[in-house]
Protein backbone atom coordinates (compact mmCIF):
# COMPACT_ATOMS: atom_id res chain seq x y z
CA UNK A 1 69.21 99.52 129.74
CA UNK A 2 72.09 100.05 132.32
CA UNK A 3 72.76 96.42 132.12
CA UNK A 4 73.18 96.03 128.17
CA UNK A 5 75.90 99.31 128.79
CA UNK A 6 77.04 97.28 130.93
CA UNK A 7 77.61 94.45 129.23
CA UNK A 8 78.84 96.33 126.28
CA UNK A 9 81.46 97.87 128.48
CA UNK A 10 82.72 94.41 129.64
CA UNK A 11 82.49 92.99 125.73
CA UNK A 12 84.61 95.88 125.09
CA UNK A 13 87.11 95.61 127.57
CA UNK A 14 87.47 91.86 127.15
CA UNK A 15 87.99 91.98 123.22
CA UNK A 16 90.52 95.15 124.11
CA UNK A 17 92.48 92.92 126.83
CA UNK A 18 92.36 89.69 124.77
CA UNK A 19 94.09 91.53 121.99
CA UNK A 20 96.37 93.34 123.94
CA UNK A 21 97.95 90.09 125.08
CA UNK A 22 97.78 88.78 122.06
CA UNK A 23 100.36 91.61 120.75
CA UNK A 24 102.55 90.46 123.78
CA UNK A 25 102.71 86.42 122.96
CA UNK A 26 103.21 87.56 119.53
CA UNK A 27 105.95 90.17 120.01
CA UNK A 28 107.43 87.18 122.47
CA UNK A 29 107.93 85.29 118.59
CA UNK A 30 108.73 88.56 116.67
CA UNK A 31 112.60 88.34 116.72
CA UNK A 32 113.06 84.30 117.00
CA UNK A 33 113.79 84.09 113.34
CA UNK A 34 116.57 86.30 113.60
CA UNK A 35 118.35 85.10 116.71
CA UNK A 36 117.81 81.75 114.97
CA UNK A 37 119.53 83.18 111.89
CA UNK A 38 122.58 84.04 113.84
CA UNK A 39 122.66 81.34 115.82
CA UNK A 40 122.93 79.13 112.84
CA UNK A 41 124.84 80.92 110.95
CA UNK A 42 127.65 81.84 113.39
CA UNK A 43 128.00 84.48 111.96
CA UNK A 44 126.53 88.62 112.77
CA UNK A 45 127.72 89.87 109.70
CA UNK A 46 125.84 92.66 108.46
CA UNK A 47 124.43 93.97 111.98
CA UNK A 48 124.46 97.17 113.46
CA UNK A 49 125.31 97.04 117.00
CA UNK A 50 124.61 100.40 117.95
CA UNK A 51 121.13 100.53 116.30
CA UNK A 52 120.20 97.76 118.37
CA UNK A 53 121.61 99.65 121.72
CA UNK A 54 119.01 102.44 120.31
CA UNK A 55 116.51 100.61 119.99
CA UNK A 56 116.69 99.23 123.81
CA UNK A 57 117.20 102.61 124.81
CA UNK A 58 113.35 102.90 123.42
CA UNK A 59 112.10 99.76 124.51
CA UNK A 60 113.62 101.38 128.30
CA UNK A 61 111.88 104.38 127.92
CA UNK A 62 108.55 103.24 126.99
CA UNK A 63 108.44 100.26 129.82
CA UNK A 64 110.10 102.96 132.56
CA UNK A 65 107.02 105.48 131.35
CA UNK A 66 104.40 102.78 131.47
CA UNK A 67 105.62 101.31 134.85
CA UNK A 68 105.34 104.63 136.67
CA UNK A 69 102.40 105.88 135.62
CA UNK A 70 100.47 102.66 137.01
CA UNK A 71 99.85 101.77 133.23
CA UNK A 72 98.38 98.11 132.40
CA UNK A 73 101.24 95.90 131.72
CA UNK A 74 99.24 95.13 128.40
CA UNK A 75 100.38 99.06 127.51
CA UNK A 76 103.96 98.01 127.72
CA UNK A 77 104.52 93.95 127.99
CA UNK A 78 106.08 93.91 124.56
CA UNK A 79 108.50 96.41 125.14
CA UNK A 80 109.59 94.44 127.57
CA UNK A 81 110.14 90.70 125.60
CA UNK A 82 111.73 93.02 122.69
CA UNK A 83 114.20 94.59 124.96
CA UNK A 84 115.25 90.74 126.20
CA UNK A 85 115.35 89.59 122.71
CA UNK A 86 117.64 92.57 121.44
CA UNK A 87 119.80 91.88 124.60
CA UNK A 88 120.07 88.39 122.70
CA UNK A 89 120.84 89.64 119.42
CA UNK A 90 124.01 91.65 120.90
CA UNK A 91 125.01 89.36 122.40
CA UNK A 92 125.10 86.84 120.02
CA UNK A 93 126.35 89.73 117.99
CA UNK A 94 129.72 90.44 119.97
CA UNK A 95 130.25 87.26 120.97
CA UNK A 96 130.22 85.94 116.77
CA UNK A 97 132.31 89.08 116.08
CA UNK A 98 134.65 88.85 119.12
CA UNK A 99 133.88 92.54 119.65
CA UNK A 100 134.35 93.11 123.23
CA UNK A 101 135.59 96.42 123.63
CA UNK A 102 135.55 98.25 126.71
CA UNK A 103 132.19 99.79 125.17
CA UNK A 104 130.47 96.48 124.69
CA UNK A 105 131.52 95.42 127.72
CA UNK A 106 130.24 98.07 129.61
CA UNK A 107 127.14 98.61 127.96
CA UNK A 108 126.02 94.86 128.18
CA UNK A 109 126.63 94.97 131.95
CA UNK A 110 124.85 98.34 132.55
CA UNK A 111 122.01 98.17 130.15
CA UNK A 112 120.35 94.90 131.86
CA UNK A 113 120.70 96.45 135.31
CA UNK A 114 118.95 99.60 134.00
CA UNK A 115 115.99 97.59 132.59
CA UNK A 116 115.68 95.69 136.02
CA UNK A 117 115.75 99.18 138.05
CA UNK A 118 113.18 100.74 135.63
CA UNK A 119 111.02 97.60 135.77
CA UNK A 120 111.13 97.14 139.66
CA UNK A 121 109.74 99.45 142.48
CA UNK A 122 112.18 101.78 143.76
CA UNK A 123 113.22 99.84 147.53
CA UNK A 124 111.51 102.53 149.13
CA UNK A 125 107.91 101.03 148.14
CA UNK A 126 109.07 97.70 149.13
CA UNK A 127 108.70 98.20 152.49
């Protein structure tokens, strides 16, 4: 009987892992039409740059919370390819609507360097 738990357990965990990276290769494809869209188009009209600041400010948060609480990177992989692909969008974005205020310019400097310090171990922990 402990073995059939057993293997239960493992069925469970495998179908649960499977379809957690599933939800990652598919968020990977999630915004593709759009950036394609722009990048056609040459054109951003109609998009809101500071919503998509927002919504990396999410995508931040929930990869910083999942990183330091030694979460599965299943829990948070997506957030991760979403943040990169919104980082696209603006900056397809400002470039197509020759935007580049002292704002943008800032933000699309500091914003990348905060997802890399979030994502990586402090340099304490890599010694």
């Amino acid at each position: 009987i402990a073995i059939l738990i057993f293997a239960v357990i493992m069925d469970v965990l495998t179908i649960s892992r499977s379809l957690s990276y599933s939800v990652i290769v598919l968020s990977f494809c999630m915004k593709l039409p759009q950036i394609s869209a722009i990048y056609s188009s040459g054109s951003s009209r109609g998009l809101n740059i500071r919503g998509y600041w927002m919504e990396i400010s999410c995508y931040l948060i929930g990869t910083s919370y999942g990183y330091f609480h030694d979460f599965h990177i299943t829990t948070y992989g997506e957030s991760i390819l979403l943040a990169m692909q919104s980082t696209v969008i603006i900056f397809l974005a400002v470039y197509y609507c020759r935007q580049w205020t002292l704002e943008n310019a800032l933000l699309t400097t500091t914003y990348p360097s905060l997802d890399a310090h979030n994502v990586l171990p402090p340099p304490t922990e890599l010694f």
